[in-house]
N, C-alpha and C. Protein backbone atom coordinates (compact mmCIF):
# COMPACT_ATOMS: atom_id res chain seq x y z
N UNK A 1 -9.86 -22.16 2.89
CA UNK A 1 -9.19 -20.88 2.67
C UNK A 1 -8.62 -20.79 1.25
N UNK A 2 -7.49 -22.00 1.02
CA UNK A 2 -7.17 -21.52 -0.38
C UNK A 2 -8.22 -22.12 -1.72
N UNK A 3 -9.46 -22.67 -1.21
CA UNK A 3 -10.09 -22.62 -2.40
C UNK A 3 -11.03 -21.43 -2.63
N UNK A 4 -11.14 -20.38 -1.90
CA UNK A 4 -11.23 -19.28 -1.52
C UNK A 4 -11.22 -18.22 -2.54
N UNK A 5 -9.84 -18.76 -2.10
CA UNK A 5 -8.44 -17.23 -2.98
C UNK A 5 -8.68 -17.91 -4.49
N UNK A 6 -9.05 -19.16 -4.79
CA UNK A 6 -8.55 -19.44 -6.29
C UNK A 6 -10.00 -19.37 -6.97
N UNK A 7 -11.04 -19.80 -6.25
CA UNK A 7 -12.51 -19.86 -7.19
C UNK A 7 -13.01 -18.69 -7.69
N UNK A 8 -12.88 -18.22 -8.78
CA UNK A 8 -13.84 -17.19 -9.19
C UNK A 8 -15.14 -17.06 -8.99
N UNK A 9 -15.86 -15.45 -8.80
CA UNK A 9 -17.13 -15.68 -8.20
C UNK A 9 -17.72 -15.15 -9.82
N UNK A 10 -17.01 -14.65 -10.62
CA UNK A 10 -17.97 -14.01 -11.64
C UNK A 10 -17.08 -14.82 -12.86
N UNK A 11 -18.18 -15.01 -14.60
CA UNK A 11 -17.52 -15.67 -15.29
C UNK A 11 -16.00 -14.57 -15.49
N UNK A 12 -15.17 -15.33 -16.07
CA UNK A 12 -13.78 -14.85 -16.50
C UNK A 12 -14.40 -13.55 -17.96
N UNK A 13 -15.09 -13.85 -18.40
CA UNK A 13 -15.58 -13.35 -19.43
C UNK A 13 -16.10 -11.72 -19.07
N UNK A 14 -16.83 -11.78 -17.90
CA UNK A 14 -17.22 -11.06 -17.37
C UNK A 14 -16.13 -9.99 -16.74
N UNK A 15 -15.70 -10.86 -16.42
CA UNK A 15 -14.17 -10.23 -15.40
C UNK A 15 -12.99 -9.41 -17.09
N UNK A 16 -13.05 -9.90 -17.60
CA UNK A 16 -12.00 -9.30 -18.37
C UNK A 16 -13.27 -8.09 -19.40
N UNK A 17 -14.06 -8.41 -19.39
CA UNK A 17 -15.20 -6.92 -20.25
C UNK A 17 -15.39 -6.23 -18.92
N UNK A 18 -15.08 -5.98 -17.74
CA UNK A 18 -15.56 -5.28 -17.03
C UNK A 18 -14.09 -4.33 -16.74
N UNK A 19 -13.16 -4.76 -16.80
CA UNK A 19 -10.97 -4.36 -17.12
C UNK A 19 -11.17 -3.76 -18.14
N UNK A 20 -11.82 -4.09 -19.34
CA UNK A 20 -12.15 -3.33 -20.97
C UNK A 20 -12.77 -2.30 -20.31
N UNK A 21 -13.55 -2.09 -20.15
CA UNK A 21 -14.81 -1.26 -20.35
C UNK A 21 -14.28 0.01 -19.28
N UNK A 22 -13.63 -0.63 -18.07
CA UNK A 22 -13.29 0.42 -16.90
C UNK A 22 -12.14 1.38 -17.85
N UNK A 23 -11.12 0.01 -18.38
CA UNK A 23 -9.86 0.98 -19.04
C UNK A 23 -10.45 2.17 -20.41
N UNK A 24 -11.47 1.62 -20.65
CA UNK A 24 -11.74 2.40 -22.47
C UNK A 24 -12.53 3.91 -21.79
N UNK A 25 -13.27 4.26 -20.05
CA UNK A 25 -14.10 4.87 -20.00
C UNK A 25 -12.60 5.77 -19.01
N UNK A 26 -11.71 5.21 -18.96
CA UNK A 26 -10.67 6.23 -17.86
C UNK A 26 -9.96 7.13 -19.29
N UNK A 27 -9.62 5.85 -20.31
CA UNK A 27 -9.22 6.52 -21.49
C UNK A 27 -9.70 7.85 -22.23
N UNK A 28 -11.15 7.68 -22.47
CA UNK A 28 -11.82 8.97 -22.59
C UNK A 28 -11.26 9.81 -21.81
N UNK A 29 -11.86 9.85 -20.56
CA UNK A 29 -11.53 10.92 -19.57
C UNK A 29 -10.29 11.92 -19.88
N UNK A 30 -9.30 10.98 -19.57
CA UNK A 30 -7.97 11.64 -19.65
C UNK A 30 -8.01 12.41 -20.97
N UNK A 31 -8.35 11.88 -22.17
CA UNK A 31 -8.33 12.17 -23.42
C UNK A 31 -8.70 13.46 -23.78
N UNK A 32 -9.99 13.51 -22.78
CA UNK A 32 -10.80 14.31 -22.73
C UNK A 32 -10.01 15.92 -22.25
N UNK A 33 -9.74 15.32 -20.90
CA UNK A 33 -9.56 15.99 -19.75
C UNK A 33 -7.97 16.58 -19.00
N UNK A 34 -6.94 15.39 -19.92
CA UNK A 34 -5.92 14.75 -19.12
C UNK A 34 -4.71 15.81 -19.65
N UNK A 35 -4.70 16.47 -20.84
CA UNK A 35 -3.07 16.75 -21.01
C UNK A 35 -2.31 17.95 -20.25
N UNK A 36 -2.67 18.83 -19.84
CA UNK A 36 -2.53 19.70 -19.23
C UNK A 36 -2.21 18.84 -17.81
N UNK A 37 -3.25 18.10 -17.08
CA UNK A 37 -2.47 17.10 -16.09
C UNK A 37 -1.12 16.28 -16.00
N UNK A 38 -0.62 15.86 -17.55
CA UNK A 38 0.16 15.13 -17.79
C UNK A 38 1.11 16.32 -17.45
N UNK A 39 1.12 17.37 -17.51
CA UNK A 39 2.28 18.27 -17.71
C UNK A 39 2.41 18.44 -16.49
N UNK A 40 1.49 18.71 -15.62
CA UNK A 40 1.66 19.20 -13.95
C UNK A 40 1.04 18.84 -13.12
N UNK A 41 1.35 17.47 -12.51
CA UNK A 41 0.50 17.30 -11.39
C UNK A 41 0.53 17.93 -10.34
N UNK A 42 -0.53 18.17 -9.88
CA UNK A 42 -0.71 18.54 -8.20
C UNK A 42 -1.22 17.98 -7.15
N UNK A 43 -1.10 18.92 -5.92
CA UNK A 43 -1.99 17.89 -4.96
C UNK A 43 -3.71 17.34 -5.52
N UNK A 44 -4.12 18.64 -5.97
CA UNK A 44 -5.78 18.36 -6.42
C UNK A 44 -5.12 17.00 -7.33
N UNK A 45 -4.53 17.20 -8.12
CA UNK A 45 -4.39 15.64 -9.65
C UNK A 45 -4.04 14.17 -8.54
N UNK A 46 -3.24 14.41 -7.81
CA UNK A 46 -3.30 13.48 -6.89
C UNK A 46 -4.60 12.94 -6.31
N UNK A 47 -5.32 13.73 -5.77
CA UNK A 47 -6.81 13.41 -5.02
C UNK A 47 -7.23 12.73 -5.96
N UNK A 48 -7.23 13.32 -7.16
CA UNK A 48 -8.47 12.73 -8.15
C UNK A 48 -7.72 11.16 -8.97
N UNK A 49 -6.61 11.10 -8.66
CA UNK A 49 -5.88 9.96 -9.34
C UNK A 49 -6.12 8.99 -8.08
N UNK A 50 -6.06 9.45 -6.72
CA UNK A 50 -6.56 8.05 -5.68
C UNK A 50 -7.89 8.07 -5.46
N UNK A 51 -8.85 9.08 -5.71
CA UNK A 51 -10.36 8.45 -5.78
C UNK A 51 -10.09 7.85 -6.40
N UNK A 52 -10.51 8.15 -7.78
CA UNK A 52 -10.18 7.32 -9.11
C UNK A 52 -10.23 5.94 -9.03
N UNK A 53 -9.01 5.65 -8.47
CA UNK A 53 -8.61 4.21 -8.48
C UNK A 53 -9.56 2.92 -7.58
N UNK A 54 -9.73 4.16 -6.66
CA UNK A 54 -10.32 3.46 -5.44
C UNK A 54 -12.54 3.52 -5.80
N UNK A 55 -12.79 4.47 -6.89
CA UNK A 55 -14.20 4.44 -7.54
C UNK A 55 -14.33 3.81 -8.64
N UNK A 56 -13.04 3.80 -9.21
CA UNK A 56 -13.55 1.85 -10.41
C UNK A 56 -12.89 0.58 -9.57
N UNK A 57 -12.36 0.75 -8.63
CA UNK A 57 -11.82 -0.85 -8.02
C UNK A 57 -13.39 -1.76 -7.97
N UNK A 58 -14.26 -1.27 -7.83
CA UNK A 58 -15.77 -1.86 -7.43
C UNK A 58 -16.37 -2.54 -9.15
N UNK A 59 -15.94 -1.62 -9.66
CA UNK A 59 -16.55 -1.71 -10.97
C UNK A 59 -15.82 -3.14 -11.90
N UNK A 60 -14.62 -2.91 -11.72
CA UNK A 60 -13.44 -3.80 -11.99
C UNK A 60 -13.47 -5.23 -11.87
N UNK A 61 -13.87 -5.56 -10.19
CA UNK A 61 -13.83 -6.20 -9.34
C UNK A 61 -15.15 -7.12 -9.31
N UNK A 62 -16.26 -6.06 -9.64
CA UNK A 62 -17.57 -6.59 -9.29
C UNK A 62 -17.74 -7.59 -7.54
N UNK A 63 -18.57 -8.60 -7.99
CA UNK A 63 -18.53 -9.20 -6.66
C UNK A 63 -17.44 -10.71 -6.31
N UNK A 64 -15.90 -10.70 -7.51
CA UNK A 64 -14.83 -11.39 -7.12
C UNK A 64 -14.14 -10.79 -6.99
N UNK A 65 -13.70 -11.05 -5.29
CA UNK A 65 -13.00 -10.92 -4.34
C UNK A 65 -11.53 -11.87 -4.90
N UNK A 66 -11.38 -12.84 -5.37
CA UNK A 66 -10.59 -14.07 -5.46
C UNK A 66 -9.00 -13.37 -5.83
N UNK A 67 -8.30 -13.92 -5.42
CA UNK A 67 -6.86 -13.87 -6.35
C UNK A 67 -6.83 -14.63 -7.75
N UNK A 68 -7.38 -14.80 -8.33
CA UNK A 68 -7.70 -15.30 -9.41
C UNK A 68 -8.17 -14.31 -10.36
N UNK A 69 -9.33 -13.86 -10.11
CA UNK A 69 -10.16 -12.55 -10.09
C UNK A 69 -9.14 -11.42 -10.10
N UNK A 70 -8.79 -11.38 -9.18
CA UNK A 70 -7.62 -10.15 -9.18
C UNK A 70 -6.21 -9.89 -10.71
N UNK A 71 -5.73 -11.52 -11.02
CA UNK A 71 -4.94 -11.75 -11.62
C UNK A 71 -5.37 -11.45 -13.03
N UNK A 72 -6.69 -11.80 -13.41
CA UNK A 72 -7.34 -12.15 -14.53
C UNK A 72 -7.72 -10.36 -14.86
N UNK A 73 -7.88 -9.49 -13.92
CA UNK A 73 -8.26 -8.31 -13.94
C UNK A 73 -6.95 -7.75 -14.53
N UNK A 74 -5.70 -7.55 -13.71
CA UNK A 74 -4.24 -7.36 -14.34
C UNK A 74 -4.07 -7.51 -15.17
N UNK A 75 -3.98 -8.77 -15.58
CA UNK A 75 -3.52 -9.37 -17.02
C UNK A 75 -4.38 -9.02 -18.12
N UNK A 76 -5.34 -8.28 -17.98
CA UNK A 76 -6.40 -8.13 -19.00
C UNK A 76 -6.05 -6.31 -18.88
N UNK A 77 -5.60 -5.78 -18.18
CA UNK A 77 -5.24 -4.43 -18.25
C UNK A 77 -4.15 -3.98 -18.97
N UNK A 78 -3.25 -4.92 -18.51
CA UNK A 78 -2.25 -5.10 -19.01
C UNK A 78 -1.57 -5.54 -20.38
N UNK A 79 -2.42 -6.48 -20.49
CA UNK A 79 -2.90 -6.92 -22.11
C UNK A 79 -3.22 -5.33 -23.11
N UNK A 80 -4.50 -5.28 -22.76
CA UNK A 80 -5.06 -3.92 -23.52
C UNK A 80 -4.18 -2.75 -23.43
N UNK A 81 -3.24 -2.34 -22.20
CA UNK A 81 -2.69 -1.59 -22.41
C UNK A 81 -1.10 -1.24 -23.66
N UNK A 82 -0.95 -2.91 -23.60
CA UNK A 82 0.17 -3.30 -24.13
C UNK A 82 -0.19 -3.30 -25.80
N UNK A 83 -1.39 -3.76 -25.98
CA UNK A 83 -2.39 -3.45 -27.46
C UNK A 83 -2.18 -2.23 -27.83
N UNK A 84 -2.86 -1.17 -27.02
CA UNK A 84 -2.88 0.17 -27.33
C UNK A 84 -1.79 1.07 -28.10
N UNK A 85 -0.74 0.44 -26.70
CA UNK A 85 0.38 1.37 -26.73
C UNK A 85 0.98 0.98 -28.25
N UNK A 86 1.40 -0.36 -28.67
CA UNK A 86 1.56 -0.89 -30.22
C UNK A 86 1.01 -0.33 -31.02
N UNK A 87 -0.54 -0.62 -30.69
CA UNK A 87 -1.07 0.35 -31.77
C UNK A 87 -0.92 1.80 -32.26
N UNK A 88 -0.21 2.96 -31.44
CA UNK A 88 -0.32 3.50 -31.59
C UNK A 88 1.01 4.13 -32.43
N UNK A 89 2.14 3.00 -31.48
CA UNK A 89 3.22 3.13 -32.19
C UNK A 89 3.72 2.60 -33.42
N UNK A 90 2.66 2.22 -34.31
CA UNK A 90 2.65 1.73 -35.35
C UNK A 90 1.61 2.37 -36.37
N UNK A 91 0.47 3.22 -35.93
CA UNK A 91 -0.42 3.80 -36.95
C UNK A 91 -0.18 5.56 -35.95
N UNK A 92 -0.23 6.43 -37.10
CA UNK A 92 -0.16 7.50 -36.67
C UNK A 92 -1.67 8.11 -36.26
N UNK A 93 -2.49 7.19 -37.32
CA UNK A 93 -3.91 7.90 -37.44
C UNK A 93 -4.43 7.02 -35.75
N UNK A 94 -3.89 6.00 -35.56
CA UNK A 94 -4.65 5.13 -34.24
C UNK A 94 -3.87 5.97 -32.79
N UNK A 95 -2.36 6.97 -33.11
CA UNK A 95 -1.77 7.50 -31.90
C UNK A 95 -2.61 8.93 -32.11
N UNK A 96 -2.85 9.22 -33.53
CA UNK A 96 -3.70 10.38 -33.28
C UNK A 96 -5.12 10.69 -31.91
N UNK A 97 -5.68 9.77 -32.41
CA UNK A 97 -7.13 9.43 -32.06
C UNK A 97 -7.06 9.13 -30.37
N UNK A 98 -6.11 8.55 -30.10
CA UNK A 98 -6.11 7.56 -28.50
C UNK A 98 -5.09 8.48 -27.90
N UNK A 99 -4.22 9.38 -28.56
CA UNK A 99 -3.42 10.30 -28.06
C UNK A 99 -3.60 11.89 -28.21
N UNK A 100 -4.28 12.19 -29.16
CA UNK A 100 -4.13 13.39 -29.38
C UNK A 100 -3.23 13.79 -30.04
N UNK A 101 -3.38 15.45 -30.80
CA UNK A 101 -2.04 16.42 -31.28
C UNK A 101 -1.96 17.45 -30.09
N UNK A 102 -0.43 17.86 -30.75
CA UNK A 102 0.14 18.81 -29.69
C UNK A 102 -0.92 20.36 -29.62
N UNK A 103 -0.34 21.15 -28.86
CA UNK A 103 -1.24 22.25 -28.68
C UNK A 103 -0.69 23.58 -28.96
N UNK A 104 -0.32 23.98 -29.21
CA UNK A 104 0.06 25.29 -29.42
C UNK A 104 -0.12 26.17 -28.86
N UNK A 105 1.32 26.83 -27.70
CA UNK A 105 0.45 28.03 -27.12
C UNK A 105 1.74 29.12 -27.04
N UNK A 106 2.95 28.97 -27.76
CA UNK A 106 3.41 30.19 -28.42
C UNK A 106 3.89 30.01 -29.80
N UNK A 107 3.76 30.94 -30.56
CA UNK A 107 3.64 31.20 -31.86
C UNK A 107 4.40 32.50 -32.38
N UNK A 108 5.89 32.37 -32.99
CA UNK A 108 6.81 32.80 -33.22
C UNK A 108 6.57 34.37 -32.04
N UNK A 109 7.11 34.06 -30.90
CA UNK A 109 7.15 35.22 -29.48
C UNK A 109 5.84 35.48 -29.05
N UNK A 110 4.85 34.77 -29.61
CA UNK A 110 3.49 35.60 -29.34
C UNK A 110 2.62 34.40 -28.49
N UNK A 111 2.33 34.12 -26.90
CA UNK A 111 1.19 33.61 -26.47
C UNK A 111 0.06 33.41 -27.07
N UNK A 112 -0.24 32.27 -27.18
CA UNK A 112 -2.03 31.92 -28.35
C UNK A 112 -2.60 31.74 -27.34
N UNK A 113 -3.10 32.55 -27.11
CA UNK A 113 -4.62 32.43 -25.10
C UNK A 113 -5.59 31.67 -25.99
N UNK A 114 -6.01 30.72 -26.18
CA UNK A 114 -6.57 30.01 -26.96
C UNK A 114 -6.11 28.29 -26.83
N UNK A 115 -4.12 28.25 -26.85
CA UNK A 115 -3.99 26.98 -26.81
C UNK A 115 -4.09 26.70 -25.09
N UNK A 116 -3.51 28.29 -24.31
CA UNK A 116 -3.81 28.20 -22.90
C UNK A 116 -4.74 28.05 -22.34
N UNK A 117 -5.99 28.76 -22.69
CA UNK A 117 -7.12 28.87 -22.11
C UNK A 117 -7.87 26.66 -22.11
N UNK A 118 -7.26 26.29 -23.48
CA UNK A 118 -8.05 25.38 -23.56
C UNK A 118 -7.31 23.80 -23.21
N UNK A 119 -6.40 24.17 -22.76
CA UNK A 119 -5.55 23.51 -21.73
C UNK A 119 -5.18 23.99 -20.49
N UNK A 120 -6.27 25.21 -19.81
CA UNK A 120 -5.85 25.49 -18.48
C UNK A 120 -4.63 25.58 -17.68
N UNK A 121 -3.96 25.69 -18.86
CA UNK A 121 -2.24 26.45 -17.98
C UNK A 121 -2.33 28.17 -18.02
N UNK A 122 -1.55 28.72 -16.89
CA UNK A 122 -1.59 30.08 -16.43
C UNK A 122 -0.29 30.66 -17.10
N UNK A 123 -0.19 32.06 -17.12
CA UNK A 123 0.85 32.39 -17.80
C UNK A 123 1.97 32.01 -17.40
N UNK A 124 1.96 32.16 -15.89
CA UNK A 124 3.14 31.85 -14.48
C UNK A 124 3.93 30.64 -15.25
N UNK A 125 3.15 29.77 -15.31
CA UNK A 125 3.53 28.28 -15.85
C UNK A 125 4.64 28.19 -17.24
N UNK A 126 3.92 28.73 -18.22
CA UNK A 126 4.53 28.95 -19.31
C UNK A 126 5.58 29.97 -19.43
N UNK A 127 5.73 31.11 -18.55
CA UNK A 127 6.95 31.64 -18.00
C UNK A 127 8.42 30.75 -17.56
N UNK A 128 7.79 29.88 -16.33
CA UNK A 128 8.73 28.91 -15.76
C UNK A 128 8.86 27.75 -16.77
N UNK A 129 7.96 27.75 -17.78
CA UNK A 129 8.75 26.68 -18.82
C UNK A 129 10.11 27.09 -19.75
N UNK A 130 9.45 28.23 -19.96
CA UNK A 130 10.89 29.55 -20.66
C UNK A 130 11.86 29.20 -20.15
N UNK A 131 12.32 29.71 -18.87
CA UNK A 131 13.22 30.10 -18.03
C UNK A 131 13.88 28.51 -17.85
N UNK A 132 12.93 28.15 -18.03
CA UNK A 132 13.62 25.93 -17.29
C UNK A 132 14.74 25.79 -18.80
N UNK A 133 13.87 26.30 -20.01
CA UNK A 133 14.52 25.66 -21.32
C UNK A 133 15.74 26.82 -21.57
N UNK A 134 16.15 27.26 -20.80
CA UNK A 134 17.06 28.71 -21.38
C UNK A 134 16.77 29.66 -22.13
N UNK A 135 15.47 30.00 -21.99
CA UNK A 135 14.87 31.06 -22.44
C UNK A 135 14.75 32.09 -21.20
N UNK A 136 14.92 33.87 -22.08
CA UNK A 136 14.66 34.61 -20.82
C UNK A 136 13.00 35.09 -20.98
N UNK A 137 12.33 35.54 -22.30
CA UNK A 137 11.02 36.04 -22.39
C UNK A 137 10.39 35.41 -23.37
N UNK A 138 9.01 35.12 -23.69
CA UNK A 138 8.38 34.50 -24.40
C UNK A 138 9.02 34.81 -25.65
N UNK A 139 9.19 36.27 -25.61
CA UNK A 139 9.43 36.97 -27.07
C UNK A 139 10.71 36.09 -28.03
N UNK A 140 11.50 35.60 -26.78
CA UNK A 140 12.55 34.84 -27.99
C UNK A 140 12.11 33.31 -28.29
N UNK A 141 10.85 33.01 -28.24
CA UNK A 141 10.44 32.07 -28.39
C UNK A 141 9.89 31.84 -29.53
N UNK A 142 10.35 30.91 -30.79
CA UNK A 142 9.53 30.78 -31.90
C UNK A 142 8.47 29.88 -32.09
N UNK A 143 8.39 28.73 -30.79
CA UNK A 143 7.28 28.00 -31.17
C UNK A 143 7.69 27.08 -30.03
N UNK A 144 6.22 27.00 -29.29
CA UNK A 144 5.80 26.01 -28.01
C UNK A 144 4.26 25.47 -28.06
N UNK A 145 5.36 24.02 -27.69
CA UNK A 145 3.80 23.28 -27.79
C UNK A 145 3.69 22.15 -26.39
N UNK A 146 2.34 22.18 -26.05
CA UNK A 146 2.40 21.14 -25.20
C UNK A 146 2.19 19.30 -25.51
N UNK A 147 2.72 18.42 -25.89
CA UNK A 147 2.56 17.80 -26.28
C UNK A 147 1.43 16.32 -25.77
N UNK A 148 0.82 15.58 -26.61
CA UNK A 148 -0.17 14.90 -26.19
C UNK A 148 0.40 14.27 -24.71
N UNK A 149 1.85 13.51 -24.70
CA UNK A 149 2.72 13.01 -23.37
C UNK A 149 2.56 14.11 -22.20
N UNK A 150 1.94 15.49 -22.38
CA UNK A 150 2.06 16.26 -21.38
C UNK A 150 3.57 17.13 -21.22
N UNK A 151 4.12 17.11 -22.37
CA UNK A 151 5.58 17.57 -21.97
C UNK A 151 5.16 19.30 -22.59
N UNK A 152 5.87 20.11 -22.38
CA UNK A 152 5.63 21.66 -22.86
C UNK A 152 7.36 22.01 -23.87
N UNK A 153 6.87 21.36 -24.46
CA UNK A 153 8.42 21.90 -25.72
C UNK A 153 8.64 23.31 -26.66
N UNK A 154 9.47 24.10 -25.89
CA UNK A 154 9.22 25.00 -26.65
C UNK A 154 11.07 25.31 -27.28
N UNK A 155 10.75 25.79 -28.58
CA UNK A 155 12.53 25.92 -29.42
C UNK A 155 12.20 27.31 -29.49
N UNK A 156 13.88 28.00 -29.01
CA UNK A 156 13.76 29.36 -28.94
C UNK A 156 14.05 29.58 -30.65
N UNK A 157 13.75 30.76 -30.94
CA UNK A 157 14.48 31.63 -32.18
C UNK A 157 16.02 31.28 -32.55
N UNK A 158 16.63 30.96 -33.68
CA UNK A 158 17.71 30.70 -34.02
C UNK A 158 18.49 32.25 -33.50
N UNK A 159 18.23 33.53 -33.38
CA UNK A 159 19.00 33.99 -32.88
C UNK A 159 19.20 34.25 -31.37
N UNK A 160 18.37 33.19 -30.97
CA UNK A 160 18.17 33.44 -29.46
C UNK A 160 19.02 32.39 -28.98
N UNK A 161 19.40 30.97 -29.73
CA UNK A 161 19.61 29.85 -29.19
C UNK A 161 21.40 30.01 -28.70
N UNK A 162 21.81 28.94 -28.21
CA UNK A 162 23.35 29.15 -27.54
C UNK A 162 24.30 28.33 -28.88
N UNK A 163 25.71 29.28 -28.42
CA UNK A 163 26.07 28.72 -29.71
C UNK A 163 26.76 27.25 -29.24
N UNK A 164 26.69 25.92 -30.41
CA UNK A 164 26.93 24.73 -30.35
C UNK A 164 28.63 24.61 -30.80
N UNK A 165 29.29 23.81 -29.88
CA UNK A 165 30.59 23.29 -30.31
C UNK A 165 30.99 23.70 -31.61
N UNK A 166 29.81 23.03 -32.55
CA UNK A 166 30.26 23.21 -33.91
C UNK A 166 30.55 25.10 -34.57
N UNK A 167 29.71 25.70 -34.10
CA UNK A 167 29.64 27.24 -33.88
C UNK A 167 30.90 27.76 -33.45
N UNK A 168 31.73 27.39 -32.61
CA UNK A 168 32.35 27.87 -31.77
C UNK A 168 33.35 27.44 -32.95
N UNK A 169 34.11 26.10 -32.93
CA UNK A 169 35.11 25.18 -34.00
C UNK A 169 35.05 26.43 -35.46
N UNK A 170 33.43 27.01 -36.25
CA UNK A 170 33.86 27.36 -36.97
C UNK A 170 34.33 28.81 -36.95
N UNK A 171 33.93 29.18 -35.94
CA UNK A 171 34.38 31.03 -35.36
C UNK A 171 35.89 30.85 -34.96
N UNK A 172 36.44 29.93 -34.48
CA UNK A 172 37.91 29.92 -33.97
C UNK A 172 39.24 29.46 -35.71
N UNK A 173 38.03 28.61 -36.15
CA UNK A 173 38.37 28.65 -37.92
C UNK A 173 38.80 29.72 -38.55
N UNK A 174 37.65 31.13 -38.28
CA UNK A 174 37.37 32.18 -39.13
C UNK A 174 38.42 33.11 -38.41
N UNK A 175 38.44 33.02 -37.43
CA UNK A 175 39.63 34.16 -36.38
C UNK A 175 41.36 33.58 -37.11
N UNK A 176 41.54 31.91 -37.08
CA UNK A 176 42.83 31.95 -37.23
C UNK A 176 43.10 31.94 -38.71
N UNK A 177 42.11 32.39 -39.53
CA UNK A 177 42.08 32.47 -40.98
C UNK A 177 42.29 34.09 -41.15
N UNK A 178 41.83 34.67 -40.13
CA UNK A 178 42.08 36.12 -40.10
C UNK A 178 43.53 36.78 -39.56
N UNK A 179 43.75 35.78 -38.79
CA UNK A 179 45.21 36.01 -38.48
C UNK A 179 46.34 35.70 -39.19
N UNK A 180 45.82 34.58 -39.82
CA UNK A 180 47.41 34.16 -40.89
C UNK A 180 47.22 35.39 -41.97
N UNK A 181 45.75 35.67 -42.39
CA UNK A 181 46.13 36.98 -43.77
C UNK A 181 46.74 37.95 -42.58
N UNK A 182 46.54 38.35 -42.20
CA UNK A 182 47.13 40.04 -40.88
C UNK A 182 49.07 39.45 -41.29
N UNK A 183 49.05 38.35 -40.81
CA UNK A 183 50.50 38.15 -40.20
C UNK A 183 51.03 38.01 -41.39
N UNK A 184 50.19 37.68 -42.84
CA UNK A 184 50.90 37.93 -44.02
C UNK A 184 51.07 39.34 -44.97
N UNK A 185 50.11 39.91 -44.22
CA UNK A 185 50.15 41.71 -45.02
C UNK A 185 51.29 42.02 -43.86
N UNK A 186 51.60 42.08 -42.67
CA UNK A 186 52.69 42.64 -41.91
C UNK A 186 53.53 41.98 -42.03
């Protein structure tokens, strides 16, 4: 039994280019396919995230079964993923490429059906992103983007935005500056 679990059935070599090759062809995909997912999963993104897993486990795996096999598969995912992610956070041109740029889909109040259409978000969506960030209509929106992470960032118009502590500190400045001249002409 436990020489079983420990003998590998395929070389190690094999086993860690087959972890490469599964991770570099999911990478595409998403790359491809993925940012608009990153922003909103659903039940459908669910389905396709447990096929998924369960239509490269074969590929991955090949014909070792072993805990060994299994470990050597991890650690080699894990590895590459841990590569990647460095890499990317260290070259802009290598986070470009393996990450993508952001997308653009409002443009000082104005919807770009272009950054929507080609990221498959609905207007509904980008409405309820407004409304989430303290925005009431696109229109006070100067610029939204969805970003490669899947996040939807959008900064309203400086005259749309709320006023900050510091705003407030210098308006209560300007009022009791207005009151000492008053209380000195009377």
């Amino acid at each position: 039994m436990w020489q079983a679990m420990v003998t590998l059935e395929i070389p190690v070599l094999e086993k860690v280019l087959r972890a490469a090759l599964v991770y570099g062809v999911i990478l595409v995909l998403l790359r491809v396919f993925g940012k608009r997912g990153l922003a909103s999963t659903n039940t459908l993104d669910f389905i396709v995230l447990f096929l998924l897993a369960g239509g490269v486990e074969d590929a991955i795996v090949g014909d070792d079964t072993s805990l060994v096999g299994g470990v050597v598969s991890a650690i080699t995912l894990v590895v590459l993923n841990t590569a990647l992610t460095y890499l990317t956070n260290v070259s802009p041109r290598a986070a470009r490429i393996l990450q993508g740029r952001p997308t653009t889909v409002v443009e000082n109040g104005h919807v770009r059906e272009r950054g929507l259409k080609a990221l498959g978000l609905r207007a509904r969506e980008l409405d309820h992103a407004v409304r989430s960030q303290n925005g009431d209509d696109i229109s006070e929106i100067e610029h939204g983007e969805l970003t490669p992470s899947g996040q939807l960032v959008l900064t309203l118009k400086p005259e749309e935005q709320s006023a900050t502590k510091g705003d407030m500190a210098a308006l209560t400045e300007r009022l009791q500056h207005i009151e000492r001249l008053l209380t000195a002409r009377g």
